[in-house]
N, C-alpha and C. Protein backbone atom coordinates (compact mmCIF):
# COMPACT_ATOMS: atom_id res chain seq x y z
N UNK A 1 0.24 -12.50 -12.86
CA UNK A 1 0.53 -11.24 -12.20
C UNK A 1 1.11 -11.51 -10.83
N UNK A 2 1.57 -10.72 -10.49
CA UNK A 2 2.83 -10.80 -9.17
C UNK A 2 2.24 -9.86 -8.25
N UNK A 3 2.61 -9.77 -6.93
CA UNK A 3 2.56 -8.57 -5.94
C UNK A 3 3.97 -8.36 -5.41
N UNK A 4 3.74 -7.13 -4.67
CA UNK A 4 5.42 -6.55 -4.25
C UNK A 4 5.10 -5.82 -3.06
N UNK A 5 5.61 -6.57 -1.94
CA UNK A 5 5.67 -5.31 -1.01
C UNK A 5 6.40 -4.06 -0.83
N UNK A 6 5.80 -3.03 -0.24
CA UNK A 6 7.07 -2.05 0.44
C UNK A 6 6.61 -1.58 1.73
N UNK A 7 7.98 -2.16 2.51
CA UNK A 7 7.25 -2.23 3.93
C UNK A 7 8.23 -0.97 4.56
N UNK A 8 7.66 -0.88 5.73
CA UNK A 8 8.94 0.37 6.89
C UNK A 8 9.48 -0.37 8.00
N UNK A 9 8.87 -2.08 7.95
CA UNK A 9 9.71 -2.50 9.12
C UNK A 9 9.67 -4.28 8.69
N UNK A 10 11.21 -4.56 9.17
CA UNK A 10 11.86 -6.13 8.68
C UNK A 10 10.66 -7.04 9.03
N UNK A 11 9.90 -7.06 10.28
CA UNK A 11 8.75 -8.09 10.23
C UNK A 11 7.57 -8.29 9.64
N UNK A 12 6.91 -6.84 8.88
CA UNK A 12 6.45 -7.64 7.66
C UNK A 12 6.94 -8.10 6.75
N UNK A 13 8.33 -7.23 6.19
CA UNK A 13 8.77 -7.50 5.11
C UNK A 13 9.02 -9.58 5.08
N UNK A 14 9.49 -9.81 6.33
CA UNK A 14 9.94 -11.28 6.66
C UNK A 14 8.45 -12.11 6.49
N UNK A 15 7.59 -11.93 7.18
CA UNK A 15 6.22 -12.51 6.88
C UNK A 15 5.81 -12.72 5.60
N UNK A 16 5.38 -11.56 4.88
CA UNK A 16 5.15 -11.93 3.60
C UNK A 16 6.03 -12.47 2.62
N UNK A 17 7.64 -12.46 2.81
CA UNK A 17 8.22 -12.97 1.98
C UNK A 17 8.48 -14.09 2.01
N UNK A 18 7.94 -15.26 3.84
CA UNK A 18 7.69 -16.15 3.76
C UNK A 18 6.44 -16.84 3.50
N UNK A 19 5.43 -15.83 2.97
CA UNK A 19 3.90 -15.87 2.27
C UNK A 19 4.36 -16.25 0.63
N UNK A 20 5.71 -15.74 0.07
CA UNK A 20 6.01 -15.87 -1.47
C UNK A 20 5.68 -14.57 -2.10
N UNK A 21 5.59 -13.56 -1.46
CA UNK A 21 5.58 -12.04 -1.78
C UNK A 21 6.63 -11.45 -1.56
N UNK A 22 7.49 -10.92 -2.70
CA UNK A 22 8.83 -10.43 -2.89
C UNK A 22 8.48 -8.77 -2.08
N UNK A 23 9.66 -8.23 -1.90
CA UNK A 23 9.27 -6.80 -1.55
C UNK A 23 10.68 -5.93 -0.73
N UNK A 24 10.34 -4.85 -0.51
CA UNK A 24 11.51 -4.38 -0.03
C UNK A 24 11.11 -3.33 0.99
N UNK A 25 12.44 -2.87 1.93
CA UNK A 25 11.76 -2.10 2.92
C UNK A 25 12.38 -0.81 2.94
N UNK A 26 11.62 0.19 2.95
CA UNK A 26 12.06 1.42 2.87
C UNK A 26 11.60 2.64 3.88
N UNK A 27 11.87 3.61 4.01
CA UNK A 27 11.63 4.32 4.71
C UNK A 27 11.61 6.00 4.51
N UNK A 28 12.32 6.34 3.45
CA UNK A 28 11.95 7.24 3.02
C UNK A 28 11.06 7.96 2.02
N UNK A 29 10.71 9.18 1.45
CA UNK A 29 9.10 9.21 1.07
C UNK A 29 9.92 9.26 -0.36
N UNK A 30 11.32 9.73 -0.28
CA UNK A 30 11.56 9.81 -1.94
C UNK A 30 11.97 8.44 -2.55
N UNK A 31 12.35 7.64 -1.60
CA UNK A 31 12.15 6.59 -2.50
C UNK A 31 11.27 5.57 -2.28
N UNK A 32 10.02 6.03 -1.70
CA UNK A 32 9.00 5.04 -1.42
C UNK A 32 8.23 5.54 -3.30
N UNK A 33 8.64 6.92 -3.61
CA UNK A 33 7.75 7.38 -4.49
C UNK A 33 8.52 6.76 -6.02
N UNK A 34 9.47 6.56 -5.55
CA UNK A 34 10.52 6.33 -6.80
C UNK A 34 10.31 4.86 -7.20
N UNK A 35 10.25 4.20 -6.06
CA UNK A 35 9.99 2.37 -6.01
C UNK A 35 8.54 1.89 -6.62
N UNK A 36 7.81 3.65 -6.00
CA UNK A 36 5.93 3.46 -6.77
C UNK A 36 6.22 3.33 -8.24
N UNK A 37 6.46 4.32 -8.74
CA UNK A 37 6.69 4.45 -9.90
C UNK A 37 7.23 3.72 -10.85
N UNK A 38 7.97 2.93 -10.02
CA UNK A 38 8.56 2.01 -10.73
C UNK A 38 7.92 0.37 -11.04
N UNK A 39 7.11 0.58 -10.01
CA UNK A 39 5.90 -0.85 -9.76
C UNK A 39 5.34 -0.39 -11.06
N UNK A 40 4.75 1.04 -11.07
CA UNK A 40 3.80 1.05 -12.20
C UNK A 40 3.76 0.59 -13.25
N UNK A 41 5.15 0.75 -14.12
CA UNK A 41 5.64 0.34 -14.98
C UNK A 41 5.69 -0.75 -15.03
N UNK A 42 6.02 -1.74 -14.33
CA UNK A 42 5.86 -3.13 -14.63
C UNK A 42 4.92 -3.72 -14.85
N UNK A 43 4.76 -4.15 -15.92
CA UNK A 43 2.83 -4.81 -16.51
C UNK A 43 2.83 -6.10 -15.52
N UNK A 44 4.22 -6.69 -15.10
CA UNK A 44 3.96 -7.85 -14.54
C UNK A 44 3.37 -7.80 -12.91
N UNK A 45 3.22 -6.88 -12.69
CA UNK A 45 2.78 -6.33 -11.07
C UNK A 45 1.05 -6.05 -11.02
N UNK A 46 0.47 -6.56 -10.47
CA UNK A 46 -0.77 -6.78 -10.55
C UNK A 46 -1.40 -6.00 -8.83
N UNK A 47 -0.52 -6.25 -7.58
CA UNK A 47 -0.86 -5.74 -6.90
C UNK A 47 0.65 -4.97 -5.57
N UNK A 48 0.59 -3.79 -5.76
CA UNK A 48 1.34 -3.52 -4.51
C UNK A 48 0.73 -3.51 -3.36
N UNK A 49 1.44 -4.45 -2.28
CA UNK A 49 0.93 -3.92 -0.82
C UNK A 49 2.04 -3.41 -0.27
N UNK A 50 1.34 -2.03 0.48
CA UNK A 50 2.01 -1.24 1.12
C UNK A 50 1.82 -1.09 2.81
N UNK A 51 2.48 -0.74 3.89
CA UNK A 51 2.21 -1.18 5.23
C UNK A 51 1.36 0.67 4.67
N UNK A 52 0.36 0.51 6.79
CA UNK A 52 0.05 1.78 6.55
C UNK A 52 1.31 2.56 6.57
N UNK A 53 2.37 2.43 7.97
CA UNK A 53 3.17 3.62 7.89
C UNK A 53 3.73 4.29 6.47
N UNK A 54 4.47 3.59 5.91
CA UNK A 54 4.59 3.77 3.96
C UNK A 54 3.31 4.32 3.48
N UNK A 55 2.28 4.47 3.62
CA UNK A 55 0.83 5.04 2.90
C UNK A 55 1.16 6.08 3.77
N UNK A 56 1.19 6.39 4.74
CA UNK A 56 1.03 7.29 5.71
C UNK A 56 2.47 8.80 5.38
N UNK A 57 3.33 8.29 4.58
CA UNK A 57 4.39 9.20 4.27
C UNK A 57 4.33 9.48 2.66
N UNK A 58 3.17 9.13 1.93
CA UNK A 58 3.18 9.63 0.85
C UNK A 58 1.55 9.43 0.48
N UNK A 59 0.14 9.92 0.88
CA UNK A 59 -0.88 9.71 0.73
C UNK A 59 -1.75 10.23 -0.34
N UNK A 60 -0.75 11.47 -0.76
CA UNK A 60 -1.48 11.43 -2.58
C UNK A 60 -1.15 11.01 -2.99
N UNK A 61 -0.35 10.23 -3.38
CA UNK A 61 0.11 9.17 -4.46
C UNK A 61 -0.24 8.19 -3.63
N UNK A 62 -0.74 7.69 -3.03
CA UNK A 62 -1.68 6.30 -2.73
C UNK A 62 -2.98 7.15 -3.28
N UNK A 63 -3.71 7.96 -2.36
CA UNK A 63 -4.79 8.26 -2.97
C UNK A 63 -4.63 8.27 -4.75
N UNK A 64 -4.05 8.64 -5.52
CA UNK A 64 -4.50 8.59 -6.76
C UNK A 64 -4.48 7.21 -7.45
N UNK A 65 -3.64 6.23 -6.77
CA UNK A 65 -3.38 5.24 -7.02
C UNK A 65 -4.84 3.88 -7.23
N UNK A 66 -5.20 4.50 -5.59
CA UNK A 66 -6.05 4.24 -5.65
C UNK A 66 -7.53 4.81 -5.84
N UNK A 67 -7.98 5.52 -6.40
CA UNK A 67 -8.80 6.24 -6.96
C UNK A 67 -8.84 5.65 -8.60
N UNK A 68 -7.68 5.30 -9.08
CA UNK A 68 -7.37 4.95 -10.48
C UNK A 68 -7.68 4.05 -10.86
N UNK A 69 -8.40 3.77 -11.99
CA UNK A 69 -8.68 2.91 -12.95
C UNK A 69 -7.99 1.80 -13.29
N UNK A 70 -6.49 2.21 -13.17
CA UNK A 70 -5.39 1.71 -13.67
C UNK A 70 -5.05 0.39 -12.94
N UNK A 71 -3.90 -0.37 -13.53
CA UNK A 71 -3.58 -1.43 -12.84
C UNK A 71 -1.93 -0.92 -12.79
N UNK A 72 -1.76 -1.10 -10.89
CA UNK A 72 -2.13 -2.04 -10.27
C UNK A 72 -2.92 -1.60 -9.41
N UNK A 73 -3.66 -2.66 -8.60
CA UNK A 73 -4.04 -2.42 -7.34
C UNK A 73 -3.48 -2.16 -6.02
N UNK A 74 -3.84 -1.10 -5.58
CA UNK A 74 -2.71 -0.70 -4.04
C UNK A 74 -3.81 -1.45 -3.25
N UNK A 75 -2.92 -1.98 -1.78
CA UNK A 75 -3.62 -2.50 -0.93
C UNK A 75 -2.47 -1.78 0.33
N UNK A 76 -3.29 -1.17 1.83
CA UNK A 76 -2.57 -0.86 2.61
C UNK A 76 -3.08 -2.40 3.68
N UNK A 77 -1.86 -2.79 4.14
CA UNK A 77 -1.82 -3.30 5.48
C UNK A 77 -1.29 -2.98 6.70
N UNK A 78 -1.93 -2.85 7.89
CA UNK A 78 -1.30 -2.76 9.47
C UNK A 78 -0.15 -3.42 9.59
N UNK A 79 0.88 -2.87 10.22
CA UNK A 79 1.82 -4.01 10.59
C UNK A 79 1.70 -4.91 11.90
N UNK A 80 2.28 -5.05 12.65
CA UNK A 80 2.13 -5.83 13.75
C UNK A 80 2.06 -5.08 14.73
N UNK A 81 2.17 -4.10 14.64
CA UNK A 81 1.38 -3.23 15.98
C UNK A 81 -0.22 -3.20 15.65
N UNK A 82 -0.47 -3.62 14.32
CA UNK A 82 -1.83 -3.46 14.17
C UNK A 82 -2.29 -2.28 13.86
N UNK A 83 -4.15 -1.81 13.13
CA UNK A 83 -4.22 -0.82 12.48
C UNK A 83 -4.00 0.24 12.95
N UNK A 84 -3.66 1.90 12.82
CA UNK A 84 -3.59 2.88 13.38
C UNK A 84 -4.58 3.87 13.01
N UNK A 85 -5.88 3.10 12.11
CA UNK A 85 -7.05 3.85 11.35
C UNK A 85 -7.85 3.57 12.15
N UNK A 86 -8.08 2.65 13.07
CA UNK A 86 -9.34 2.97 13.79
C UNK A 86 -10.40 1.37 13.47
N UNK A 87 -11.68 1.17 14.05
CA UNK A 87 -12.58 0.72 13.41
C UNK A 87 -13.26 0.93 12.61
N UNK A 88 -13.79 2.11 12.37
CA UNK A 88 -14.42 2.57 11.27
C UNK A 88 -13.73 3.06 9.99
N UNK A 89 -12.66 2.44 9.77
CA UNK A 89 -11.91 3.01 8.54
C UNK A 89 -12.17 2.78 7.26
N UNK A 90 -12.78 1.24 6.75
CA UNK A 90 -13.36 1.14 5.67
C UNK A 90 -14.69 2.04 5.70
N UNK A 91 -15.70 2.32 6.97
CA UNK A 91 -16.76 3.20 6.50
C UNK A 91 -16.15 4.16 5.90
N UNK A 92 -15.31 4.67 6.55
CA UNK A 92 -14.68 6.35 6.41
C UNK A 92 -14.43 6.85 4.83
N UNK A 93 -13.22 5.48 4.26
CA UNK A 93 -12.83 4.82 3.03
C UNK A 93 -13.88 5.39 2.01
N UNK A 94 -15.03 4.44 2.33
CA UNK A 94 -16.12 4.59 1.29
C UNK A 94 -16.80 6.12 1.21
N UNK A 95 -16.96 6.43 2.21
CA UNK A 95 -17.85 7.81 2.36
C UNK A 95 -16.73 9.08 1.78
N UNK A 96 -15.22 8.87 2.13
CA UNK A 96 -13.98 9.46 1.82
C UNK A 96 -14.33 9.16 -0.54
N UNK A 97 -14.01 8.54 -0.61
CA UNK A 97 -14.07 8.15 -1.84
C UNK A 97 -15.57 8.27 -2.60
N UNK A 98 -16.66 7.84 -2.08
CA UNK A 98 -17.73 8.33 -3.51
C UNK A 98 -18.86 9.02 -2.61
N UNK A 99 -18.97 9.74 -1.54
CA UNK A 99 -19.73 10.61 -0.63
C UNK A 99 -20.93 10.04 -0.55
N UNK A 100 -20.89 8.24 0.22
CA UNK A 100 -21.96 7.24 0.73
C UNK A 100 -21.53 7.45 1.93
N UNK A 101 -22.53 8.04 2.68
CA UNK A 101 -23.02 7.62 4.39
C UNK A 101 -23.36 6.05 4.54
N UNK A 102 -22.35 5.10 4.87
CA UNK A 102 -23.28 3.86 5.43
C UNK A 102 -23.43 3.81 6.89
């Protein structure tokens, strides 16, 4: 299985593709949604990572994505400005997703 980025700015896209993670950079929401869709389909795609800003311009379709059973796995990463969720964002995450107070 493979991963694929889709980033909104050339320095992750450059980082991870010198990590060996293919990917592309986009910026708009219709074809951030069009490029999703198209990951889906590929059985050979095991995980998309997406920067936050890209999660941040289309968040129900991350949310269902990730909510889903299905493969693949979405993963959001900060870019190099770093996160814009805060510290408590995985609490939030969890309590957001199955209504656990930790």
């Amino acid at each position: 299985m493979r991963s694929f980025l889709i980033s909104d700015n050339v320095d992750t896209f450059v980082g991870m593709k010198m990590a060996g993670i293919p990917g592309i950079i986009l910026h708009e929401k219709e074809d951030i949604i069009k490029k999703i869709q198209e990951l889906k389909q590929d059985k050979d795609i095991g995980i998309i990572v997406v920067t936050e800003k890209v999660a941040a311009l289309v968040p129900e379709l991350i949310n269902e994505i990730k909510l889903s059973k299905e493969r693949p796995l979405l993963v959001e990463i900060p870019d190099r400005h770093g996160s814009g969720k805060g510290k408590d964002s995985i609490v939030r995450y969890v309590k957001e997703s199955i209504g656990l107070k930790i």
